[in-house]
Structures are given as C-alpha cells and as structure tokens.
Protein backbone atom coordinates (compact mmCIF):
# COMPACT_ATOMS: atom_id res chain seq x y z
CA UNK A 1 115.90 88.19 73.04
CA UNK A 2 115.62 89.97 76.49
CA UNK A 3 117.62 93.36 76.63
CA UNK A 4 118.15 95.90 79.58
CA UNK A 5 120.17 98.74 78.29
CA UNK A 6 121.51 101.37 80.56
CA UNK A 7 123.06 104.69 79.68
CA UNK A 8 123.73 107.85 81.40
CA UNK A 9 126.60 106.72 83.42
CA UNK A 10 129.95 108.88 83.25
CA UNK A 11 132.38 110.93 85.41
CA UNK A 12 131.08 114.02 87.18
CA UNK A 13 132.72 115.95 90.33
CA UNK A 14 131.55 115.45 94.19
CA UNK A 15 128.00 117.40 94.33
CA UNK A 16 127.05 116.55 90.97
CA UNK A 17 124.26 115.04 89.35
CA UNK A 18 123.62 111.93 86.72
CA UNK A 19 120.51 110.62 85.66
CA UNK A 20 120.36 106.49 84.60
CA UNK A 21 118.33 105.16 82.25
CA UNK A 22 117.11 101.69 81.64
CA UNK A 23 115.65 100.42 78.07
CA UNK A 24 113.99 96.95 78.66
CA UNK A 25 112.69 95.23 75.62
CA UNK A 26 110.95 91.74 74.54
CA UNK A 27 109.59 91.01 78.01
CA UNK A 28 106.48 92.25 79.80
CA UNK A 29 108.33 95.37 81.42
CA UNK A 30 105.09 97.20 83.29
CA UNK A 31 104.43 93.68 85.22
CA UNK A 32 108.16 93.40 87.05
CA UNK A 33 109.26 95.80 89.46
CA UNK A 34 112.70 96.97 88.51
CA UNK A 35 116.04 97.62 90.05
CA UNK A 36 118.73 99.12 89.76
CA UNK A 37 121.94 97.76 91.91
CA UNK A 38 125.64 98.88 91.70
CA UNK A 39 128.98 97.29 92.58
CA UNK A 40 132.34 98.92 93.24
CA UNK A 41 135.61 97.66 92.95
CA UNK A 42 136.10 94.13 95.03
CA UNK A 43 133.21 95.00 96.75
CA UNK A 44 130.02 92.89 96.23
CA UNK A 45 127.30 93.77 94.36
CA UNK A 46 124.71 96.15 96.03
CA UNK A 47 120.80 96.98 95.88
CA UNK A 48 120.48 101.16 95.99
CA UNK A 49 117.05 100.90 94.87
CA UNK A 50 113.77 99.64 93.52
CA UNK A 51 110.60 100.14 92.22
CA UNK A 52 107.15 97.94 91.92
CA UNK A 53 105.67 97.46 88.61
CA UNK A 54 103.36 100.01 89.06
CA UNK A 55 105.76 102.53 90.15
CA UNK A 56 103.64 103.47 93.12
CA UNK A 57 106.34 101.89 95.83
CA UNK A 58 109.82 102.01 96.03
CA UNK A 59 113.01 101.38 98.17
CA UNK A 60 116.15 102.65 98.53
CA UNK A 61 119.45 102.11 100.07
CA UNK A 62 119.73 104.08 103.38
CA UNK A 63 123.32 105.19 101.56
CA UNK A 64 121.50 106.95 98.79
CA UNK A 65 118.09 107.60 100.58
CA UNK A 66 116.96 111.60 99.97
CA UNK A 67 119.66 112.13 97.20
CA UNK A 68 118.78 109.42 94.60
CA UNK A 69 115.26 108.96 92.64
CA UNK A 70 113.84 105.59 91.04
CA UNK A 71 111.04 106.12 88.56
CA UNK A 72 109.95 104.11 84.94
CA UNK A 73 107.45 105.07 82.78
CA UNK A 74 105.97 101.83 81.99
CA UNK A 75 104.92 103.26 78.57
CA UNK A 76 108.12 103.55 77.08
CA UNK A 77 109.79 100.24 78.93
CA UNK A 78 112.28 102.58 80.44
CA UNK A 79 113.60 102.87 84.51
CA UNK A 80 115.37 105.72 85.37
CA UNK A 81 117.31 106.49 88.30
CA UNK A 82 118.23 110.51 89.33
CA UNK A 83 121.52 110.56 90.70
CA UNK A 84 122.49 114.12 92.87
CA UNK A 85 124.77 115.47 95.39
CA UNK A 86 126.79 112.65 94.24
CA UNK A 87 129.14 111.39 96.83
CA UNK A 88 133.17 109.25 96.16
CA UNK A 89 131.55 105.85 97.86
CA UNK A 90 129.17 106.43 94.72
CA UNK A 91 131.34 105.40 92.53
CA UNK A 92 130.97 101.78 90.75
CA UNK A 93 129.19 100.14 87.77
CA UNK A 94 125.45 100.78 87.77
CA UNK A 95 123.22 97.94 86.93
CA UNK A 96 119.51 97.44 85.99
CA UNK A 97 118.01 94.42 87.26
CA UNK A 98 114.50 92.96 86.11
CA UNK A 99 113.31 91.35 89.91
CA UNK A 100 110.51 89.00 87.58
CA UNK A 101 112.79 87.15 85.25
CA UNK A 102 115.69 87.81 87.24
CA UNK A 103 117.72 89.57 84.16
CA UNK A 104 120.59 91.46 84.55
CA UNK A 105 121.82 95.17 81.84
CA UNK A 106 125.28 94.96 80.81
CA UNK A 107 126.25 98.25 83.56
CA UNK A 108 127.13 101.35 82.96
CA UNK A 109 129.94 102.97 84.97
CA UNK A 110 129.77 105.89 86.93
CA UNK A 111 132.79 107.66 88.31
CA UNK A 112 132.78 110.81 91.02
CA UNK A 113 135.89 112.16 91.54
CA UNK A 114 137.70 115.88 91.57
C-alpha cells in the first residue's frame, strides 16, 4: 500500500520557522518529482512548491519564493520542505503530493499566529 506521511507541522509565532517532512513508501519515490501543496480554510487547495525526481529543479509559489526550501533525499524516500520567516496567510494544512501516481499524504497542519 502507497503511503506519504508528513510531520513537522505545528503552531509557531510570525517570523518563525518549521521544517516538513514527507515519508513515501511502496512506490518508486526517486523517479516522481514531489510536491508539496497547502490549503487554508474555504480556500482551494494550492501548489507552494515542487521538486523533479532528481532534485536538481524546483518551483515555488511566488507567495513563498526566497523564504521556503523544497529538497528530498531520494535515499531515504523522504521530501522536505524548510519553512522560515513564516507569515499569517501561511497558515493551512500542508500536503505532500506524489506528481507520478498522483497520490495525495493525509496533511499536516500548520498554524502561525501570536
């Protein structure tokens, strides 16, 4: 069976950091590139970034460009994503997204606030 577990999510203070991590298991993990999108509350779902399979290219979200970081380490089947100077508007349920058999994690919620 086909798992993407995320951790790492939690509540932290505008400015702060988090860092996201992805376990994938069962399928070929180093030949999909890897995503991770997020969705706030009644607002629809949301790409912040993306990596290829070899980690050499990635994309972000021009909301979270120079203050979020996508990387995996195709060894261990994991896809992280750095999280800092963490904004309000960040707040929603992170999820990690497998682009090459279109699979979704369960989310993990992150929540900036003072």
């Amino acid at each position: 069976q086909v798992q993407l577990v995320e951790s790492g999510g939690g509540s932290v203070q505008p400015g702060g950091s988090l860092r996201l991590s992805c376990a994938a298991s069962v399928f070929t993990f180093s030949r999909s590139a890897m995503s991770w999108y997020r969705q706030a509350p009644e607002k629809e779902r949301e790409l912040v970034a993306q990596v290829s399979s070899g980690g050499g290219n990635t994309y972000y979200a021009d909301s979270v460009k120079g203050r979020f970081t996508i990387s995996r380490d195709n060894a261990k089947n994991t896809v992280s994503l750095q999280m800092n100077r963490l904004k309000s508007e960040d707040t929603a349920v992170y999820y990690c997204y497998s682009v090459a058999i279109r699979y979704w994690g369960q989310g993990t919620q992150v929540t900036v606030s003072s």
